[in-house]
Protein backbone atom coordinates (compact mmCIF):
# COMPACT_ATOMS: atom_id res chain seq x y z
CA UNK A 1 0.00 0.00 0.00
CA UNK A 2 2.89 2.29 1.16
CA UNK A 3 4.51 1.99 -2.72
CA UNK A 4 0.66 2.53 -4.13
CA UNK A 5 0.52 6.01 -1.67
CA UNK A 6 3.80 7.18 -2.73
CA UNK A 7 3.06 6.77 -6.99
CA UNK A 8 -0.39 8.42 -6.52
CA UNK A 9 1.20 11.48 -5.40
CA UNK A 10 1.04 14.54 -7.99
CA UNK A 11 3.43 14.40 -10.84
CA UNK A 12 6.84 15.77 -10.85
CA UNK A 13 6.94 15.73 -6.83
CA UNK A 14 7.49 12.07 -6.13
CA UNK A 15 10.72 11.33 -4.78
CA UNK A 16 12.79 8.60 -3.76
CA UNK A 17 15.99 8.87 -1.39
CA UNK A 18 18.93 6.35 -2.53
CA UNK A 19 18.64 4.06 0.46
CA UNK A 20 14.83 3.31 0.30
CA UNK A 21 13.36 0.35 -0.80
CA UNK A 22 10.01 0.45 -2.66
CA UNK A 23 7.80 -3.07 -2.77
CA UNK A 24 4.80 -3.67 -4.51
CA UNK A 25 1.98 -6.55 -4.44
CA UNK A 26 -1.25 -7.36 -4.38
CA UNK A 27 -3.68 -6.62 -1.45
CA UNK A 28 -3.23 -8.82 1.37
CA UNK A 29 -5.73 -9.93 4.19
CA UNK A 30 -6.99 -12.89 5.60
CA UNK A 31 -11.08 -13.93 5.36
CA UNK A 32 -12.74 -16.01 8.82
CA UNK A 33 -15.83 -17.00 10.06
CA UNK A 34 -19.02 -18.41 8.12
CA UNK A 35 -18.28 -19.60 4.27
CA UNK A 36 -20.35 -16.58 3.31
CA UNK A 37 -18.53 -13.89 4.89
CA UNK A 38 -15.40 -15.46 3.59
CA UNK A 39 -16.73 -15.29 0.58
CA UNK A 40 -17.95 -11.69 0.47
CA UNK A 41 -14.12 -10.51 1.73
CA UNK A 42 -12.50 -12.57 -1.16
CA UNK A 43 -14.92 -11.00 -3.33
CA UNK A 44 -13.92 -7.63 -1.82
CA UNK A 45 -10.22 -8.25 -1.93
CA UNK A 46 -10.10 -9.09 -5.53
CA UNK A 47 -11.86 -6.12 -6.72
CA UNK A 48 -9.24 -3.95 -4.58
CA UNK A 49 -6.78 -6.16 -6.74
CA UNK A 50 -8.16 -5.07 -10.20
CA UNK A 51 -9.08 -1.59 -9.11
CA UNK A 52 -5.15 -0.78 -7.59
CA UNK A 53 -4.17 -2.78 -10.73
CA UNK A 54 -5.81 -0.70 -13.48
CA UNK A 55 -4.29 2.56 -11.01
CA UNK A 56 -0.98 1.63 -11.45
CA UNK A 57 -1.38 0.87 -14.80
CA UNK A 58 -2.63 4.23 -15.59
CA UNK A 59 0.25 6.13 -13.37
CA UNK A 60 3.42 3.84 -14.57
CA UNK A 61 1.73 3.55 -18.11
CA UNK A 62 2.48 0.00 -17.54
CA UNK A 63 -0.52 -2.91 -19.23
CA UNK A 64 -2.86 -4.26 -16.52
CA UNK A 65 -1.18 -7.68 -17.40
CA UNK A 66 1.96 -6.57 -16.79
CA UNK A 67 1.11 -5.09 -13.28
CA UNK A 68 -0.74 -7.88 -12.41
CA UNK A 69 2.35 -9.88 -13.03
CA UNK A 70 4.46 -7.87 -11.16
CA UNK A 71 2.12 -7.69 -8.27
CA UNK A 72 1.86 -11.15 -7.72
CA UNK A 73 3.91 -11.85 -5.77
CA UNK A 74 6.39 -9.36 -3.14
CA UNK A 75 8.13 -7.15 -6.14
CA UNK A 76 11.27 -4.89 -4.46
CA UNK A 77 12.41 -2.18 -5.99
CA UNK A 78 15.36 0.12 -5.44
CA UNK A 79 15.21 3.72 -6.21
CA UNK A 80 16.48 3.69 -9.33
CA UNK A 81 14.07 0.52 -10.72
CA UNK A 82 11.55 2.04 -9.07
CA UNK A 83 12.05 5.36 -11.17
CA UNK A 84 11.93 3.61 -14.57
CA UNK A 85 8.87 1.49 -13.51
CA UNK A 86 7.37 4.61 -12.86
CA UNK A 87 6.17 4.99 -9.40
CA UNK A 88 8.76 7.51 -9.04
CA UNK A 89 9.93 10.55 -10.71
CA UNK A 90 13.32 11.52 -8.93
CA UNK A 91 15.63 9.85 -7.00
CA UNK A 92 17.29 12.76 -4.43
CA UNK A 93 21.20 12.18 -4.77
CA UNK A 94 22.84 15.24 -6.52
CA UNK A 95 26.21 13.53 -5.13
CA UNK A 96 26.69 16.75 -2.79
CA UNK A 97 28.53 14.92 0.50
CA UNK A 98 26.13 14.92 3.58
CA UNK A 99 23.19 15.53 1.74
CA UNK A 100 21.88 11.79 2.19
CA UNK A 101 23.55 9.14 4.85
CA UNK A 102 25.62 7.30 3.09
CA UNK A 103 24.26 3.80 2.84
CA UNK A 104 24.73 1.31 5.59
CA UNK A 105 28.35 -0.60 6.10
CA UNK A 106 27.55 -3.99 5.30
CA UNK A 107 30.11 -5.21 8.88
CA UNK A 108 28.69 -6.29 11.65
CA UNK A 109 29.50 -3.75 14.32
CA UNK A 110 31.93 -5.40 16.99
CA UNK A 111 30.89 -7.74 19.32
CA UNK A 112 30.43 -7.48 23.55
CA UNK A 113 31.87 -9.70 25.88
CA UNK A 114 28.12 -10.09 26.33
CA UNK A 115 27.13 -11.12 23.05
CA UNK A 116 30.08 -13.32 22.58
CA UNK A 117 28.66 -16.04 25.59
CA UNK A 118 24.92 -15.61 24.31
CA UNK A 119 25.79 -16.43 20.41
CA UNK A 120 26.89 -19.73 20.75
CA UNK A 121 24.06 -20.52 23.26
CA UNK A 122 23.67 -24.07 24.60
CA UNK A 123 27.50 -24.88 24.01
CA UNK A 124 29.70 -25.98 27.99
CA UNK A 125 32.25 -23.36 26.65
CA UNK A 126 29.13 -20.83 27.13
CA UNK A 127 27.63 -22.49 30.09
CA UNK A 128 30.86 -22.27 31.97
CA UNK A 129 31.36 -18.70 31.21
CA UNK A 130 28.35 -17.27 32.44
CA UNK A 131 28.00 -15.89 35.81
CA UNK A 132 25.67 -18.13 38.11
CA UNK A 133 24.43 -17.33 41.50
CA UNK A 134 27.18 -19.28 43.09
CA UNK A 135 30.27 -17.80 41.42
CA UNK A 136 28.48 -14.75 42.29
CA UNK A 137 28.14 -14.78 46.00
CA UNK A 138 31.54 -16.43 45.90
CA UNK A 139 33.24 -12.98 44.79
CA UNK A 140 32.30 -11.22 47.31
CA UNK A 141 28.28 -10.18 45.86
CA UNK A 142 26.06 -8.56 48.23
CA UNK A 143 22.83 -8.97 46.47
CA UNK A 144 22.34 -5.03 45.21
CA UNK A 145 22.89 -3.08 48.65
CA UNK A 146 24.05 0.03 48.21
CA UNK A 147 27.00 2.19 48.96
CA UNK A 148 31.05 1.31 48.99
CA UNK A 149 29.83 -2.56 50.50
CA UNK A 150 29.74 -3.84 46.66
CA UNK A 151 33.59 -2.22 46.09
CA UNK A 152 34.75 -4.30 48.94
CA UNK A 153 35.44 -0.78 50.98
CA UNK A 154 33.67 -1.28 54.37
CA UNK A 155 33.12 1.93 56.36
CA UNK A 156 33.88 1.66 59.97
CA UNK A 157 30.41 1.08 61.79
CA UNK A 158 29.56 3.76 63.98
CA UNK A 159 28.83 2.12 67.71
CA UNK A 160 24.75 2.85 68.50
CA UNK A 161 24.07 4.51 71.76
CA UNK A 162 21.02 4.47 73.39
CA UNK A 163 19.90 8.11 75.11
């Protein structure tokens, strides 16, 4: 629907930015309860399906046949396909520097200590790495209190005097 929106805007002012993405297909839904109300929403769907059809076909130029095709099934698009298919008319990338974020690094970004015992979940190697409750209380863990207790710095208690 989102690709259908953006090629029914007016003429000359629809624009594309170089990292999007731009998917079209045919309407989807699901139909429940009796057989006749399934009926009547399958009926309904597939007149959205000729109706958006016969639409695109008259913004792209495109035959209905040839939409229909293309919408059968999940159709992706980048910019650039999507501007000779005709659902846009620009694609904004003058190549001025900052204009647009350039697109995505395709490395992972680095890895946590964290992340490195969760990934290979299941395995001893993991298991044995991972704090339990008894390694825990074992180094010296007080359970969330407060204060210096947790860096091992114990104040001096202050003797209690009754008045």
């Amino acid at each position: 629907m989102g690709a259908f929106l953006l090629a029914s805007g007016t003429k000359g002012k629809r624009f594309c930015m170089p990292n999007a993405r731009v998917m079209i297909h045919q309407p989807l839904g699901t139909a429940g309860g009796k057989t006749t109300e399934m009926g009547l929403q399958i009926r309904e769907m597939m007149y959205h399906r000729v109706k958006m059809n016969k639409i695109l076909s008259r913004i792209t130029g495109k035959s209905e046949q040839q939409i229909e095709a293309d919408t059968d099934r999940d159709n992706f698009m980048n910019p650039w396909e999507a501007k000779e298919y005709g659902l846009v008319d620009a694609v904004i990338d003058d190549g001025k520097p900052g204009l647009v974020a350039p697109i995505a690094d395709s490395t992972p970004p680095p890895k946590t200590r964290v992340w490195d015992f969760w990934k290979i979940e299941g395995s001893r190697k993991a298991k044995q790495n991972l704090p339990s409750e008894q390694k825990l209380f074992q180094d010296g863990y007080q359970g969330g209190k407060g204060g210096d207790e947790e860096k091992g710095e114990e104040k001096p208690k202050e003797a209690t005097t009754s008045v």
